[in-house]
C-alpha atoms as a PDB file:
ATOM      1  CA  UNK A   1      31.242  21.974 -72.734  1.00  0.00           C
ATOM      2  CA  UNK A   2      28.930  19.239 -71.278  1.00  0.00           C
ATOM      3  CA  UNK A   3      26.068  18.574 -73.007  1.00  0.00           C
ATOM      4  CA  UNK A   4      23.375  17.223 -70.895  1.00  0.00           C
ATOM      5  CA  UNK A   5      19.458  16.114 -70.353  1.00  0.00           C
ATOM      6  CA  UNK A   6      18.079  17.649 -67.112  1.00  0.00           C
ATOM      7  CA  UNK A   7      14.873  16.582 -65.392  1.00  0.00           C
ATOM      8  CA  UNK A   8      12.503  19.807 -65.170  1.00  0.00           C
ATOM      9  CA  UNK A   9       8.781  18.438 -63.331  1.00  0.00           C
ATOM     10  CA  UNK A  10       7.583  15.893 -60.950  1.00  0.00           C
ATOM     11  CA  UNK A  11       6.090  14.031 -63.541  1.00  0.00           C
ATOM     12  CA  UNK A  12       9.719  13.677 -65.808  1.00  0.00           C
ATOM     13  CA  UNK A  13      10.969  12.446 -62.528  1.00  0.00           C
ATOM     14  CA  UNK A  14       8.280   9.938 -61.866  1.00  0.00           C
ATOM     15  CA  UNK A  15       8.377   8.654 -65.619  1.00  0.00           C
ATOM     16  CA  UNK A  16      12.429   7.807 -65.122  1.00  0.00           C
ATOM     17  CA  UNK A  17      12.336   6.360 -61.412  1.00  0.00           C
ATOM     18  CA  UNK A  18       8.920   4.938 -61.078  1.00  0.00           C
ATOM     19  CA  UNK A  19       6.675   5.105 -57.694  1.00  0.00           C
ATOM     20  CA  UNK A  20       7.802   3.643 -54.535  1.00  0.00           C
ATOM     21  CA  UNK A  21       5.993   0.688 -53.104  1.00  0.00           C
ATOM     22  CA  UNK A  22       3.386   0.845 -50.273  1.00  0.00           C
ATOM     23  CA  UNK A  23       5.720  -0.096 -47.931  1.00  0.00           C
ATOM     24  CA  UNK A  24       8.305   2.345 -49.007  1.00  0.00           C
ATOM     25  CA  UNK A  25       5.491   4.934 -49.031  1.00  0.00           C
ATOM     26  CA  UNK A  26       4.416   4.197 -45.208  1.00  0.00           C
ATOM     27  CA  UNK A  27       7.268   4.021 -43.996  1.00  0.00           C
ATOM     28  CA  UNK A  28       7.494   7.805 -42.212  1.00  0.00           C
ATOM     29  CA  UNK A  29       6.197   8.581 -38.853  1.00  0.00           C
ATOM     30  CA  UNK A  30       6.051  11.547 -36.730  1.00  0.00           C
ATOM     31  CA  UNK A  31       6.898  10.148 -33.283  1.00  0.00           C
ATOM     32  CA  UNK A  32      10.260   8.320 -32.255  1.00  0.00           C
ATOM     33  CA  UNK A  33       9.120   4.808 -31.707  1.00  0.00           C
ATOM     34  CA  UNK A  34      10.883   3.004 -28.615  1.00  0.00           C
ATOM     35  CA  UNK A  35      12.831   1.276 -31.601  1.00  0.00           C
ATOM     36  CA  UNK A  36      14.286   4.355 -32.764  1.00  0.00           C
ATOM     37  CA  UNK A  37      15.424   5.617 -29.436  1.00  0.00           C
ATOM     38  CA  UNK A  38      17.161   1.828 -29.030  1.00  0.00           C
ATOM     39  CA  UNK A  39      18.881   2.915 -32.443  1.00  0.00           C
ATOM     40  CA  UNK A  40      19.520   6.722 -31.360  1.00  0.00           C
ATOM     41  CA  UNK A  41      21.184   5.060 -28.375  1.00  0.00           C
ATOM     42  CA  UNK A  42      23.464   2.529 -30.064  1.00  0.00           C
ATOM     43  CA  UNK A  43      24.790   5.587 -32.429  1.00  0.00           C
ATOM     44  CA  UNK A  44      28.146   7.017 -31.890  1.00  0.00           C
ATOM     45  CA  UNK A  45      27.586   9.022 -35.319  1.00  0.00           C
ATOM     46  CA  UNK A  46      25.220  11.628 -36.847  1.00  0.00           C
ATOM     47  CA  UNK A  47      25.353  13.348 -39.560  1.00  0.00           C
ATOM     48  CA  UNK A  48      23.480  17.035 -39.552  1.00  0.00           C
ATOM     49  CA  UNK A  49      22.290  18.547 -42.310  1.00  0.00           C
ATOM     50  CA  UNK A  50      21.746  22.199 -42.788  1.00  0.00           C
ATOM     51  CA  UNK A  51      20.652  25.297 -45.075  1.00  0.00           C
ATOM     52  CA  UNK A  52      19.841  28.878 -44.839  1.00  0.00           C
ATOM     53  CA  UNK A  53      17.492  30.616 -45.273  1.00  0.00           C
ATOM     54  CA  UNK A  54      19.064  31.182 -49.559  1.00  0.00           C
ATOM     55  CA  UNK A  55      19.314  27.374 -49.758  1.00  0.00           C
ATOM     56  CA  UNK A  56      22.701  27.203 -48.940  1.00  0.00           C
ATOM     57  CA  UNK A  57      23.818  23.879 -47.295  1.00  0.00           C
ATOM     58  CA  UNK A  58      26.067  22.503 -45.209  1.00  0.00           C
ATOM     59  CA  UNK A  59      26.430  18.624 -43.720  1.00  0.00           C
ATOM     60  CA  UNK A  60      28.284  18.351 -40.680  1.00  0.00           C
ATOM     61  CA  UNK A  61      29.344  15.056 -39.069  1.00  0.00           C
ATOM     62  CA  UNK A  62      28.589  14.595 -35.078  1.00  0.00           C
ATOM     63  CA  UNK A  63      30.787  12.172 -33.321  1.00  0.00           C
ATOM     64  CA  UNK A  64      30.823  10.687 -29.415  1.00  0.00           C
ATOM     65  CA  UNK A  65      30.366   7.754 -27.547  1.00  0.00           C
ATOM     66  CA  UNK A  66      26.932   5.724 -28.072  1.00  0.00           C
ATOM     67  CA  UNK A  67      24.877   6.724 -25.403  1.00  0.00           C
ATOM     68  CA  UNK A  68      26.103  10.361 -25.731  1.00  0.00           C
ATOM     69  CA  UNK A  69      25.672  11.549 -29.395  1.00  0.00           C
ATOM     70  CA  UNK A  70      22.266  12.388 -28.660  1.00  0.00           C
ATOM     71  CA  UNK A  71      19.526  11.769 -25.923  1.00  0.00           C
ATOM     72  CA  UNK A  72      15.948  11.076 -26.242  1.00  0.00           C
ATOM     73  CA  UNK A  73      13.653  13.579 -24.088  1.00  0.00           C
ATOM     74  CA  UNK A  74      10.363  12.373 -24.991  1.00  0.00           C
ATOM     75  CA  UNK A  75       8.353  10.840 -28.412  1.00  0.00           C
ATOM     76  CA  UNK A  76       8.794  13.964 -30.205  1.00  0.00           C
ATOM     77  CA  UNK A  77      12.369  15.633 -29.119  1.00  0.00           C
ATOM     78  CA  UNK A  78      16.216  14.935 -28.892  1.00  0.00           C
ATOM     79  CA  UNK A  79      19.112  16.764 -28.209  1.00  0.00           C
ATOM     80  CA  UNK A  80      22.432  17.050 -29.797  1.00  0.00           C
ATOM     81  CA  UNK A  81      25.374  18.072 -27.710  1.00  0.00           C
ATOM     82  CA  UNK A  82      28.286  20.823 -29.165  1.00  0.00           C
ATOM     83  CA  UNK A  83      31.949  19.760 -28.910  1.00  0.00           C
ATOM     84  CA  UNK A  84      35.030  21.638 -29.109  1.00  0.00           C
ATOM     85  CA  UNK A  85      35.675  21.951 -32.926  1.00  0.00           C
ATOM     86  CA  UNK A  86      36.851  24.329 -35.685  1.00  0.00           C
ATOM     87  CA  UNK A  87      34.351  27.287 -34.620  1.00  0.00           C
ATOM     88  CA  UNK A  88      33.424  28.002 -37.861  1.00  0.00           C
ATOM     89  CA  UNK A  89      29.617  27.117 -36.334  1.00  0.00           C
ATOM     90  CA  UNK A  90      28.324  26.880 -39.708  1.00  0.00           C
ATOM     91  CA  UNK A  91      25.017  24.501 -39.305  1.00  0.00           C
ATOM     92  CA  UNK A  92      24.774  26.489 -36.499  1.00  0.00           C
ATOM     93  CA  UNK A  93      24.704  29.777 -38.408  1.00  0.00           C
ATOM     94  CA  UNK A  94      22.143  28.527 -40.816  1.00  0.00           C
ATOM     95  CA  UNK A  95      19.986  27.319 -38.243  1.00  0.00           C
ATOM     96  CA  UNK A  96      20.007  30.797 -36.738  1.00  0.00           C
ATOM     97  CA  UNK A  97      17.790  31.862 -39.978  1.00  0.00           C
ATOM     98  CA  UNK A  98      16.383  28.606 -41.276  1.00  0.00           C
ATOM     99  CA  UNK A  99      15.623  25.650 -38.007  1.00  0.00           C
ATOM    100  CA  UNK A 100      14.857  22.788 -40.708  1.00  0.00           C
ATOM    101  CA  UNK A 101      17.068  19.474 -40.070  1.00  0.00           C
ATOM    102  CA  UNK A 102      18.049  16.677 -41.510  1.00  0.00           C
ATOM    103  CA  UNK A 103      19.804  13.762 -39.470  1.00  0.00           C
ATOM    104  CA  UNK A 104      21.500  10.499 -40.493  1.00  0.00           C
ATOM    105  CA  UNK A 105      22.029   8.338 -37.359  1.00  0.00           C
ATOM    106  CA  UNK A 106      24.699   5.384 -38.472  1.00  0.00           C
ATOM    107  CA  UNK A 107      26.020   2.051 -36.700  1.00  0.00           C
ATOM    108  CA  UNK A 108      29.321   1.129 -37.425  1.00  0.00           C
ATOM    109  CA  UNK A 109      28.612  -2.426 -39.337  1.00  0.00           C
ATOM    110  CA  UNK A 110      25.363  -1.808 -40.341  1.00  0.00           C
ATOM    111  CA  UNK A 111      24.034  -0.273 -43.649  1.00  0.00           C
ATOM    112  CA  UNK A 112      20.644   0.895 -42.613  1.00  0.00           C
ATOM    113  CA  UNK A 113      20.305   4.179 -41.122  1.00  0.00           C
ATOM    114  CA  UNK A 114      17.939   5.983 -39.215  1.00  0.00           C
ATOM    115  CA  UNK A 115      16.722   9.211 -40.438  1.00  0.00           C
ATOM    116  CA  UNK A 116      14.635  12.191 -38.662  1.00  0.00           C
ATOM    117  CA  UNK A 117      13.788  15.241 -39.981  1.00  0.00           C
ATOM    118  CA  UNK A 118      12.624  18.246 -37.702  1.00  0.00           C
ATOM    119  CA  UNK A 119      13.079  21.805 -36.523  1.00  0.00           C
ATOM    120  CA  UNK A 120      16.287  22.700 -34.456  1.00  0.00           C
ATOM    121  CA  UNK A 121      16.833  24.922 -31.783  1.00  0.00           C
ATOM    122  CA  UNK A 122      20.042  26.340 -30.507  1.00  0.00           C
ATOM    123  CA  UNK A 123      19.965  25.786 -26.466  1.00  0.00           C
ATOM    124  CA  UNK A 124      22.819  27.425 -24.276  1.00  0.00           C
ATOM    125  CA  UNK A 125      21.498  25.820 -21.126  1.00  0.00           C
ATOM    126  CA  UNK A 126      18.825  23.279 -19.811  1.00  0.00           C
ATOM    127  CA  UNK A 127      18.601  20.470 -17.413  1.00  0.00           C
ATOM    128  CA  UNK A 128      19.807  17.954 -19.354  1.00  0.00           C
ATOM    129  CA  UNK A 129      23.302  19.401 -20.368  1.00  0.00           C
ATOM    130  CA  UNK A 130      24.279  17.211 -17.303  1.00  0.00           C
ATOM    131  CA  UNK A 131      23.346  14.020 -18.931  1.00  0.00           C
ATOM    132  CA  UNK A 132      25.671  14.886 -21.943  1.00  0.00           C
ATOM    133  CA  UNK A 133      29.083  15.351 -19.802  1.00  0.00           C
ATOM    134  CA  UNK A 134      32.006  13.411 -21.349  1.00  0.00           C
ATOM    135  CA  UNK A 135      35.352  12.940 -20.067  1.00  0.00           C
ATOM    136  CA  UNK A 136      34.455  15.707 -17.911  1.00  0.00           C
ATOM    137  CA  UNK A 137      33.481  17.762 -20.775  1.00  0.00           C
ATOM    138  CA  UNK A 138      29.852  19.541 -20.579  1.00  0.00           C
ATOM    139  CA  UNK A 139      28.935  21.185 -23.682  1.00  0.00           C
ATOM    140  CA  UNK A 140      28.167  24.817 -24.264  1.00  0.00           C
ATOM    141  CA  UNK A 141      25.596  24.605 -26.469  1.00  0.00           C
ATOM    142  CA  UNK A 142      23.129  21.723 -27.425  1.00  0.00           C
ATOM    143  CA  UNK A 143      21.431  21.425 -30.626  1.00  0.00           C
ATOM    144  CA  UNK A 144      17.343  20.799 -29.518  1.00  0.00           C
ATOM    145  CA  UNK A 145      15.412  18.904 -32.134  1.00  0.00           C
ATOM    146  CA  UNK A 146      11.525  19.041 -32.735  1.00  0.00           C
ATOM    147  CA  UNK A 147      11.045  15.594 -34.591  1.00  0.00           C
ATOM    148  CA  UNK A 148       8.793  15.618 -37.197  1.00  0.00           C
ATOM    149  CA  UNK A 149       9.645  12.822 -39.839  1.00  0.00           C
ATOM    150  CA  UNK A 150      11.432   9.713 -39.219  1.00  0.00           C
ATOM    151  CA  UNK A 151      12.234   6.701 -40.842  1.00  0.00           C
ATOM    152  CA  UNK A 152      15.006   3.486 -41.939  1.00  0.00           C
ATOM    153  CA  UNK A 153      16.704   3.902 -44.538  1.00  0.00           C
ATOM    154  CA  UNK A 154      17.714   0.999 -46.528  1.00  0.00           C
ATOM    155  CA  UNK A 155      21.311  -0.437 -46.472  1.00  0.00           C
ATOM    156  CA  UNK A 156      21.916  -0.188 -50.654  1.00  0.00           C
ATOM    157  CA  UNK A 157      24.037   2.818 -50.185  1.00  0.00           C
ATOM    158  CA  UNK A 158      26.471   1.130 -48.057  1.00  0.00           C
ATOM    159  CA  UNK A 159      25.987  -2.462 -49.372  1.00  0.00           C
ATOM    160  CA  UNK A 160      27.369  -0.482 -52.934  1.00  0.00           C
ATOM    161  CA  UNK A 161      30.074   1.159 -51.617  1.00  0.00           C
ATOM    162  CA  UNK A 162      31.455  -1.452 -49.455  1.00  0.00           C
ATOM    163  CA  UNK A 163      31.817   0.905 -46.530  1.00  0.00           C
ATOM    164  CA  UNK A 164      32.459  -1.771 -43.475  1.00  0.00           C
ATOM    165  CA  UNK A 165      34.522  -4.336 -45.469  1.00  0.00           C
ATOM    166  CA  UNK A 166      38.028  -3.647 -44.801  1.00  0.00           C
ATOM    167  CA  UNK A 167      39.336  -5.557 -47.594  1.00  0.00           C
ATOM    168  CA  UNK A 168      37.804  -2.166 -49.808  1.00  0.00           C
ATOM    169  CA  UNK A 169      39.356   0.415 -47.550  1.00  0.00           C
ATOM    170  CA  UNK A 170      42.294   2.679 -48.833  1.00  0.00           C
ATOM    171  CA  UNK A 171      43.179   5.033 -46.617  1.00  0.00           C
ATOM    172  CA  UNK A 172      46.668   6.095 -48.171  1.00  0.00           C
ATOM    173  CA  UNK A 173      44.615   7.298 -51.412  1.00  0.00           C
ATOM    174  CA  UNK A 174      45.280  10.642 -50.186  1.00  0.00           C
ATOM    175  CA  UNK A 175      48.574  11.992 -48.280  1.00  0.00           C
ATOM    176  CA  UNK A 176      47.368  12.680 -44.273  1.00  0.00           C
ATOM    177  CA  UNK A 177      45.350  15.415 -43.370  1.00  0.00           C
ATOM    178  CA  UNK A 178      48.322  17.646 -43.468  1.00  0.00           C
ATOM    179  CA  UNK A 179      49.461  17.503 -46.676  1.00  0.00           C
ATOM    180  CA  UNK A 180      46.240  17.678 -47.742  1.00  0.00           C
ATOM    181  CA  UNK A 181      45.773  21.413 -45.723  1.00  0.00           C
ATOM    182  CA  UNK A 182      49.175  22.522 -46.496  1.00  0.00           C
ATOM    183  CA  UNK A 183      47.917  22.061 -50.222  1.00  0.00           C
ATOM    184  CA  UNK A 184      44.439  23.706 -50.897  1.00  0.00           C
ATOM    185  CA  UNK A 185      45.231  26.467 -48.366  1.00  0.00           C
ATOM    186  CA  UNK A 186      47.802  29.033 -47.414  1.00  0.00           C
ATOM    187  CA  UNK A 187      48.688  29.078 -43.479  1.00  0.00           C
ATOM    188  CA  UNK A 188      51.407  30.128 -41.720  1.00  0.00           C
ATOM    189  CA  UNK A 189      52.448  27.102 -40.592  1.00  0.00           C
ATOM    190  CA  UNK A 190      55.007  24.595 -41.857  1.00  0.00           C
ATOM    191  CA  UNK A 191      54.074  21.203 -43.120  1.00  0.00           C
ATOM    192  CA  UNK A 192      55.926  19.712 -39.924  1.00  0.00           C
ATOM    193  CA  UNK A 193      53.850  22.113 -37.622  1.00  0.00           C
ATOM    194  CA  UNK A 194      50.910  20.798 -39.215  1.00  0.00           C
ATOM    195  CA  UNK A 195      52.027  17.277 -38.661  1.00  0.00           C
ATOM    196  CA  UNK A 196      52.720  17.508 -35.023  1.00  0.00           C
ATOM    197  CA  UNK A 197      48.706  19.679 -34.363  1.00  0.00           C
ATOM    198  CA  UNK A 198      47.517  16.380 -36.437  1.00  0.00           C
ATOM    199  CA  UNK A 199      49.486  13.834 -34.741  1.00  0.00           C
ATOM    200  CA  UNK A 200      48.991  11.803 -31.534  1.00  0.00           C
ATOM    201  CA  UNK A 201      48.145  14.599 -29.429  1.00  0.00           C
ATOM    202  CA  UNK A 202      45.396  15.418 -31.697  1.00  0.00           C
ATOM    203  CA  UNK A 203      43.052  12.932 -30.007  1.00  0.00           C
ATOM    204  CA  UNK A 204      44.043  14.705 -26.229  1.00  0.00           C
ATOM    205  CA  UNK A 205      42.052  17.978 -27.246  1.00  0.00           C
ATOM    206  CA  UNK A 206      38.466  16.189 -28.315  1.00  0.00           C
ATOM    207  CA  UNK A 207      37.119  17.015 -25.336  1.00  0.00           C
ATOM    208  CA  UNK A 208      38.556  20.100 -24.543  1.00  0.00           C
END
């Protein structure tokens, strides 16, 4: 049994962490500053953040080309476009009953982030979809953003975990993806047909 110490009111919190500077404190603003749509741009990673309307959450990870990811539309709006994955639509589900967002826009190299925070809409269609085509690919579905916070977030994070220094990187910690499926769940397929969906054809079926 672990015994523990939890923090139980704003003020306990305060008392252990301290208040953030001015700077840290005006930092938010409600518009996407021409700065943040050069950032938005240069992104070929986002990460979405979810719940429903029970607090449940989910985090997915959004993935394309820079330029791609996601599209500006004016000061106060973006758009995120669907690719083929699992189908398990689960951000999408919670969005259905709670539209809050959370997005982490990354750089490969960089530590700082850009953050926005808004409502989301589900769009099947719109005149934009065009803009988002990829290797021929136009998505289905879009995910439509209200911005209504946005900020930088500070590169600690990453300058902690060493993220972008190869010399840290370990990729054979853990066997490839296949082992690690064929372990935590029970399919029908064999460990070989596992390795041959995840293998070098894997990369053929991003965009369809």
């Amino acid at each position: 049994m672990t015994t523990m110490a939890t923090v139980d009111s704003v003020e306990e919190l305060r008392e252990i962490l301290g208040e953030p500077n001015q700077r840290v404190k005006t930092k938010e603003r409600a518009v996407l500053t021409p700065v943040d749509r050069e950032w938005i741009a240069a992104a070929p990673l986002c990460m979405v953040a979810t719940a429903d309307r029970d607090g449940n959450c989910d985090v997915s990870p959004k993935g394309d080309p820079a330029g791609k990811l996601a599209i500006v539309l004016d000061g106060k709006t973006l758009a995120i476009p669907e690719r083929p994955g699992n189908r398990r639509a689960d951000g999408f589900h919670n969005i259905l009953s709670n539209p809050s967002v959370g997005l982490v826009f990354l750089i490969p190299g960089r530590g700082d982030t850009l953050r926005v925070n808004g409502k989301a809409t589900i769009v099947r269609e719109a005149d934009y979809f065009d803009r988002l085509i990829v290797k021929g690919h136009r998505p289905a579905l879009s995910l439509h953003v209200d911005v209504e916070q946005v900020f930088f977030h500070c590169a600690k994070a990453f300058m902690r975990s060493g993220l972008w220094k190869p010399e840290t990187w370990n990729p054979e910690a853990l066997p490839p993806h296949a082992h690690l499926v064929k372990a935590v769940q029970d399919t029908p397929e064999t460990l070989e047909e596992l390795l041959a969906h995840y293998g070098p054809d894997y990369e053929k079926k991003l965009y369809g």
